[in-house]
C-alpha atoms as a PDB file:
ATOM      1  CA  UNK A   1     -13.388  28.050   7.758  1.00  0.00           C
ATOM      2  CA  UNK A   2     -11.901  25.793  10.311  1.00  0.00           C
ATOM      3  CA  UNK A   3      -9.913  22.707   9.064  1.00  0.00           C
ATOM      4  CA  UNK A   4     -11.049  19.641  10.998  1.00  0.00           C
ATOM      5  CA  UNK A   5      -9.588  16.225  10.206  1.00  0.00           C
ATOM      6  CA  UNK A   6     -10.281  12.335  12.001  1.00  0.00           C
ATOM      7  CA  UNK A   7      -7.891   9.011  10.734  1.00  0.00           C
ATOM      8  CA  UNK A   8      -8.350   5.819  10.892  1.00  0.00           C
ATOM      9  CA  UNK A   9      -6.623   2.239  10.543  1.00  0.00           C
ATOM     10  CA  UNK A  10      -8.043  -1.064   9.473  1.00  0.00           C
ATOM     11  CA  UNK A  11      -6.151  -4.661   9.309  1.00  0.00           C
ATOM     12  CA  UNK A  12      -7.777  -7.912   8.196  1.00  0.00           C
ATOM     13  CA  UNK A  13      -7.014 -11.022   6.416  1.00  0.00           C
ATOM     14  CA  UNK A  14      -9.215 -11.464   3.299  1.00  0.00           C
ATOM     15  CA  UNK A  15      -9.734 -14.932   2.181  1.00  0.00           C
ATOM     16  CA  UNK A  16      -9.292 -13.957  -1.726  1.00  0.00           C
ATOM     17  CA  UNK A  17      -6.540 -13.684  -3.960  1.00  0.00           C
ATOM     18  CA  UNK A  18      -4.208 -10.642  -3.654  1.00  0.00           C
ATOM     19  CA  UNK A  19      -4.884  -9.842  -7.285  1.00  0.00           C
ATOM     20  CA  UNK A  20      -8.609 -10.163  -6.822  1.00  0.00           C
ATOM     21  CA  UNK A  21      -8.380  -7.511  -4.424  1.00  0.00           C
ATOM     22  CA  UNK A  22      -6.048  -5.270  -6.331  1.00  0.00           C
ATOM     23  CA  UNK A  23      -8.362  -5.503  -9.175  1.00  0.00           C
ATOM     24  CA  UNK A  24     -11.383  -4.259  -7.049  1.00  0.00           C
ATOM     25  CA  UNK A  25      -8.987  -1.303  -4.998  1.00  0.00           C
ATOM     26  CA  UNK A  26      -7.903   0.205  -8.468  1.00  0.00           C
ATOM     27  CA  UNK A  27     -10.877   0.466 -10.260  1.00  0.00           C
ATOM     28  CA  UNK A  28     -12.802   3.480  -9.781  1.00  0.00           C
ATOM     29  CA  UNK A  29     -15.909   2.535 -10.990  1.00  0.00           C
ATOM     30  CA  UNK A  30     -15.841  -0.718  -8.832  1.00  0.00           C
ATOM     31  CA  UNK A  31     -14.672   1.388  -5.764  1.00  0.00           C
ATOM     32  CA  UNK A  32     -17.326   4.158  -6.437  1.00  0.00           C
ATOM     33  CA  UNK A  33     -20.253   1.314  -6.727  1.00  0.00           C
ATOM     34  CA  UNK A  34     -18.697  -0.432  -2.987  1.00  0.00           C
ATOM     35  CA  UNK A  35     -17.804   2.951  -1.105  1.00  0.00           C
ATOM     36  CA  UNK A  36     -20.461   4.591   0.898  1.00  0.00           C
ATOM     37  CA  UNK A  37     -21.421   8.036   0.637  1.00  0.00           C
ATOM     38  CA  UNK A  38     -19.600   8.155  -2.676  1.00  0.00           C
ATOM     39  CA  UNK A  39     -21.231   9.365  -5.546  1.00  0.00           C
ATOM     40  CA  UNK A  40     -18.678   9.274  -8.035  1.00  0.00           C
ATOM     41  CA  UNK A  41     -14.874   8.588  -8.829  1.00  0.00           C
ATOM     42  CA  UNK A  42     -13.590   9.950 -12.284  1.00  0.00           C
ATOM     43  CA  UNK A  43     -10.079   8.743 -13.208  1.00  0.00           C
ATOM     44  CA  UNK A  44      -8.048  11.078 -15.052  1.00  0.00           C
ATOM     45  CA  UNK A  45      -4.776   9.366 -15.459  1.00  0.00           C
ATOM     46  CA  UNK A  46      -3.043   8.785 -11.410  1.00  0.00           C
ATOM     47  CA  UNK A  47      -5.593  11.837 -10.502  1.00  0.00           C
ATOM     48  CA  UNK A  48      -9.057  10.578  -9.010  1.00  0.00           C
ATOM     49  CA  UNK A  49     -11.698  13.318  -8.421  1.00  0.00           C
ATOM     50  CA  UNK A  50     -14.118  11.898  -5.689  1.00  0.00           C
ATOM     51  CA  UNK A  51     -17.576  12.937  -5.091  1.00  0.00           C
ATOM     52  CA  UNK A  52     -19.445  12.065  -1.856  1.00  0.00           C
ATOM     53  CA  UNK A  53     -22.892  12.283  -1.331  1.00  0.00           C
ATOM     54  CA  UNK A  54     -24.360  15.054   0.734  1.00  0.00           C
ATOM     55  CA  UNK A  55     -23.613  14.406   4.401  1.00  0.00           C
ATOM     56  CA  UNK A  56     -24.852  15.866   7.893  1.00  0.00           C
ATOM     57  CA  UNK A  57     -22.026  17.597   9.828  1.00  0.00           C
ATOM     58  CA  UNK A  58     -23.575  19.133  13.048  1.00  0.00           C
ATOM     59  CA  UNK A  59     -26.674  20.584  10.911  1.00  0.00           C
ATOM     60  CA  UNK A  60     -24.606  21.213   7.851  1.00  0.00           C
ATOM     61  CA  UNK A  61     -24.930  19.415   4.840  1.00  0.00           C
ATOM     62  CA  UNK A  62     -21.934  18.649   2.645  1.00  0.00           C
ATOM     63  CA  UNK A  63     -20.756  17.145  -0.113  1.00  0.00           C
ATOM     64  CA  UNK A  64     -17.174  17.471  -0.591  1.00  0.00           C
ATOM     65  CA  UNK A  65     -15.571  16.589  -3.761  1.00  0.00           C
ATOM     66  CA  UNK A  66     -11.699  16.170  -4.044  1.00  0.00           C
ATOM     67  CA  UNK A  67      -8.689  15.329  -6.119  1.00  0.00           C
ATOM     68  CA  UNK A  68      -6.214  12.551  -5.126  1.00  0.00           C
ATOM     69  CA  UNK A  69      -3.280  11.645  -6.619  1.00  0.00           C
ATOM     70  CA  UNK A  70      -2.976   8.076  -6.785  1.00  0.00           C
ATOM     71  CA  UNK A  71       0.534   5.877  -6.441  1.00  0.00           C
ATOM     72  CA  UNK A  72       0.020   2.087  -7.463  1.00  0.00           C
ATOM     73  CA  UNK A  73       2.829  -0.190  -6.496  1.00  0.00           C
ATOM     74  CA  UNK A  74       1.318  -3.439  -8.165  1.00  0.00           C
ATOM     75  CA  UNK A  75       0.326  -5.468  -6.259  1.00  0.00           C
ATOM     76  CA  UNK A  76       0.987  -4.053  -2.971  1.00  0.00           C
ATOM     77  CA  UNK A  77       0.547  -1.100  -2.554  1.00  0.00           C
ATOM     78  CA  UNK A  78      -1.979   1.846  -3.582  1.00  0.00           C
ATOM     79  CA  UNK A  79      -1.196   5.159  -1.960  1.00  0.00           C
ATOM     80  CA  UNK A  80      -3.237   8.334  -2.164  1.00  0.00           C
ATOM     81  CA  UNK A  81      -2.358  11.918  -1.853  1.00  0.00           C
ATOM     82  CA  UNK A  82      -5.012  15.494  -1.577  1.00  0.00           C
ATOM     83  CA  UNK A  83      -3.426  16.765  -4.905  1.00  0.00           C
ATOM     84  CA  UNK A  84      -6.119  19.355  -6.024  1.00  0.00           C
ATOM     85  CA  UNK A  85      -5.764  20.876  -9.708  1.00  0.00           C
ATOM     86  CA  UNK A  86      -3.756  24.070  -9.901  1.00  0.00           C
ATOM     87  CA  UNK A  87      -5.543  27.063  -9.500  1.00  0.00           C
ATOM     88  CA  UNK A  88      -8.909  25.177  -7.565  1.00  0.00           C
ATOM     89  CA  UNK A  89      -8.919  24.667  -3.291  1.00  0.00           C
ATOM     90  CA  UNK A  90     -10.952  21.605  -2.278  1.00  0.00           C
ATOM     91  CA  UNK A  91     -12.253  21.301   1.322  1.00  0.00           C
ATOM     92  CA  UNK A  92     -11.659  18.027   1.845  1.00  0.00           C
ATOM     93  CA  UNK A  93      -9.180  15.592   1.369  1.00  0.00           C
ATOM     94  CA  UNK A  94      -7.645  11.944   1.912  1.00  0.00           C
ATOM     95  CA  UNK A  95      -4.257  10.864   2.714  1.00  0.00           C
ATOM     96  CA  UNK A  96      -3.302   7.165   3.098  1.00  0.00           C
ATOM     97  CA  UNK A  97      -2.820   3.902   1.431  1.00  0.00           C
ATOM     98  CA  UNK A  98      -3.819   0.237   1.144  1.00  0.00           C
ATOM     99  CA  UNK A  99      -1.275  -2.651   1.792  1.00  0.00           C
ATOM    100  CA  UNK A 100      -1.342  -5.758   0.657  1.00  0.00           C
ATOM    101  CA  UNK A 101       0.316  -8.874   1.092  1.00  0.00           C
ATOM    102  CA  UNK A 102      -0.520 -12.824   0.741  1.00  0.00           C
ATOM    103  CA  UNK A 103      -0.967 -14.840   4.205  1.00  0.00           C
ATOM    104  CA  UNK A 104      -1.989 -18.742   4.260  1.00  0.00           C
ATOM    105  CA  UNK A 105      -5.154 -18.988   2.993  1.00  0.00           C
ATOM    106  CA  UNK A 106      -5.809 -15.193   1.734  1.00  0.00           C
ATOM    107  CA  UNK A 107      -4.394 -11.530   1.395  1.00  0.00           C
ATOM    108  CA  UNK A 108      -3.864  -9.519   4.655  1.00  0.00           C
ATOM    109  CA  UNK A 109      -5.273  -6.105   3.894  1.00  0.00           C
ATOM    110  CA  UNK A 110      -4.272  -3.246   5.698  1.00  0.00           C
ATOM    111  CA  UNK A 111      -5.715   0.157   5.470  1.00  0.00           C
ATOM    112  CA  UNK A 112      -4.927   3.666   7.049  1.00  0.00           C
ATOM    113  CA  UNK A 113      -6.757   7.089   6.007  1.00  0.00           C
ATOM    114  CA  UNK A 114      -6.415  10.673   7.325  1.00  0.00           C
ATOM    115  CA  UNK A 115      -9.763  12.722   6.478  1.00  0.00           C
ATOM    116  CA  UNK A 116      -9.307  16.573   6.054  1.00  0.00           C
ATOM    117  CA  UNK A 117     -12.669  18.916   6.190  1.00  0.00           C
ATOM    118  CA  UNK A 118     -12.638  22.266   5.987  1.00  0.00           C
ATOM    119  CA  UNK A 119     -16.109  23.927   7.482  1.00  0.00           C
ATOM    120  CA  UNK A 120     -17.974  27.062   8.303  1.00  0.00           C
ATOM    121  CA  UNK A 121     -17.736  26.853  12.242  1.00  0.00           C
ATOM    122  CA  UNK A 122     -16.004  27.288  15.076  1.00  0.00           C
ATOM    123  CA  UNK A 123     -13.088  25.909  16.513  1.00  0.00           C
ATOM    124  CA  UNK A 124     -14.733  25.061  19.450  1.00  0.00           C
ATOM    125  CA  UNK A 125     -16.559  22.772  18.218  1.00  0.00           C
ATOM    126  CA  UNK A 126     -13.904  20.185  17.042  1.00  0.00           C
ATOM    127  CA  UNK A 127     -14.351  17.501  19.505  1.00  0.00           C
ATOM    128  CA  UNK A 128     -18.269  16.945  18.236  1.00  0.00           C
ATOM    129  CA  UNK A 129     -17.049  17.513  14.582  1.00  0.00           C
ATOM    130  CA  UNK A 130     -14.243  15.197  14.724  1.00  0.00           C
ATOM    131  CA  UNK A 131     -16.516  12.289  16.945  1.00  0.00           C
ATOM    132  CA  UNK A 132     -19.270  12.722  14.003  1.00  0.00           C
ATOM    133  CA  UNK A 133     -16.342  12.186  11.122  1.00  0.00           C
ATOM    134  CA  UNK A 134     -14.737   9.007  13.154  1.00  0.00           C
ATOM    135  CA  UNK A 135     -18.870   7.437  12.776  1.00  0.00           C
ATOM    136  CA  UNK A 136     -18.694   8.562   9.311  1.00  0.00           C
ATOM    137  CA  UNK A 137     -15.299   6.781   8.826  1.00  0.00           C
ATOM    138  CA  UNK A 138     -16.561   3.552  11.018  1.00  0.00           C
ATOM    139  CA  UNK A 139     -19.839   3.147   9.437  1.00  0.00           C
ATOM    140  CA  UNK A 140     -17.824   3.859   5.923  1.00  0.00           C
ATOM    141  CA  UNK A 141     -15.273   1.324   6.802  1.00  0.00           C
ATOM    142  CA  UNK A 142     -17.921  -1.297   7.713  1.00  0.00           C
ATOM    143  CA  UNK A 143     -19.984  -1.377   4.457  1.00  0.00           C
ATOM    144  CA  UNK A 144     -17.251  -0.964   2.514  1.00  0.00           C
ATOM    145  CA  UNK A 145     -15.511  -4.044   3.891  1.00  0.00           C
ATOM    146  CA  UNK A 146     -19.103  -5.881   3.632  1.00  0.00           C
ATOM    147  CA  UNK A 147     -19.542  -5.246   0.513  1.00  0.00           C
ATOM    148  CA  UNK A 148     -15.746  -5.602  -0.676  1.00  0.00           C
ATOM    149  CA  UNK A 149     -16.530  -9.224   0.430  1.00  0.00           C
ATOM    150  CA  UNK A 150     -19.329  -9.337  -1.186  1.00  0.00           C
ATOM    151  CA  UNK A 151     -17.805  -8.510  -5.112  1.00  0.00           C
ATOM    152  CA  UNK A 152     -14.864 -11.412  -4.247  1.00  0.00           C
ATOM    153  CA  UNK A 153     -16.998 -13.859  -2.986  1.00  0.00           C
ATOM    154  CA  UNK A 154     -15.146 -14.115   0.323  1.00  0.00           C
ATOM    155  CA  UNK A 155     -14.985 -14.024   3.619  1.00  0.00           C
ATOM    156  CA  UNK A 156     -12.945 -12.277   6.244  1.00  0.00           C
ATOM    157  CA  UNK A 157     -10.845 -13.453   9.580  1.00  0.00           C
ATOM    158  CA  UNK A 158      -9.229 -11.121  11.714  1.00  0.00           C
ATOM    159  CA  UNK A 159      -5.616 -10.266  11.150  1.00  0.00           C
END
């Protein structure tokens, strides 16, 4: 297994209420139904299990499933941690957090995320892995902030 990992960072001003939007970030159902290529989120006090749906890595298909551990600051600041179960690995895993703070006219949503993803193959072929999980991550980002607007009702100018 080779450990392969791609971040990103995401900054907008929402035109909804700060609340609105923590509402929507900390509920798992809510965040399962407006995340693509997730499957699943099952709450277990500040531990979330995630389940994506199957996705193509270079010919391999995968669905990882992992444990975060989740820090609310209401309302903030939601921070999440890879924080599998004693005893069980996981080959994935997210580190990063939300921010959120009111601007004129809306919340200014900020957003960074480090992806782990541990796979069957080489080394040497990082820089295609890594490219293929920063489209993943883009085209993730993009519905998810669609459809985020979507649920409040609300539009979006850049931060």
């Amino acid at each position: 297994m080779t450990s392969f990992s791609a971040s990103t960072r995401a900054e907008a001003v929402v035109l909804a209420d700060q609340q609105d939007i923590w509402d929507t970030l900390v509920d798992p159902v809510l965040m399962a139904r407006l995340t693509p290529f997730l499957r699943n989120i099952t709450a277990d006090g500040d531990h979330w299990l995630w389940e994506m749906t199957g996705l193509n890595v270079l010919g391999l298909k995968v669905a990882p499933a992992f444990t975060e551990r989740m820090a609310l600051t209401e309302p903030n600041r939601i921070e999440f941690h890879h924080d599998p179960p004693a005893g069980r690995t996981e080959k994935a895993g997210v580190e990063g957090w939300y921010s959120l703070s009111p601007t004129e006219g809306g919340t200014e949503l900020v957003t960074q995320l480090e992806i782990s993803l541990d796979l069957p193959l080489p080394k040497a072929s990082g820089r295609a892995v890594r490219a293929t999980m920063r489209k993943v991550i883009e085209t993730m980002g993009d519905r998810f902030s669609q459809r985020l607007l979507e649920h409040l009702g609300a539009e979006q100018r850049s931060a």
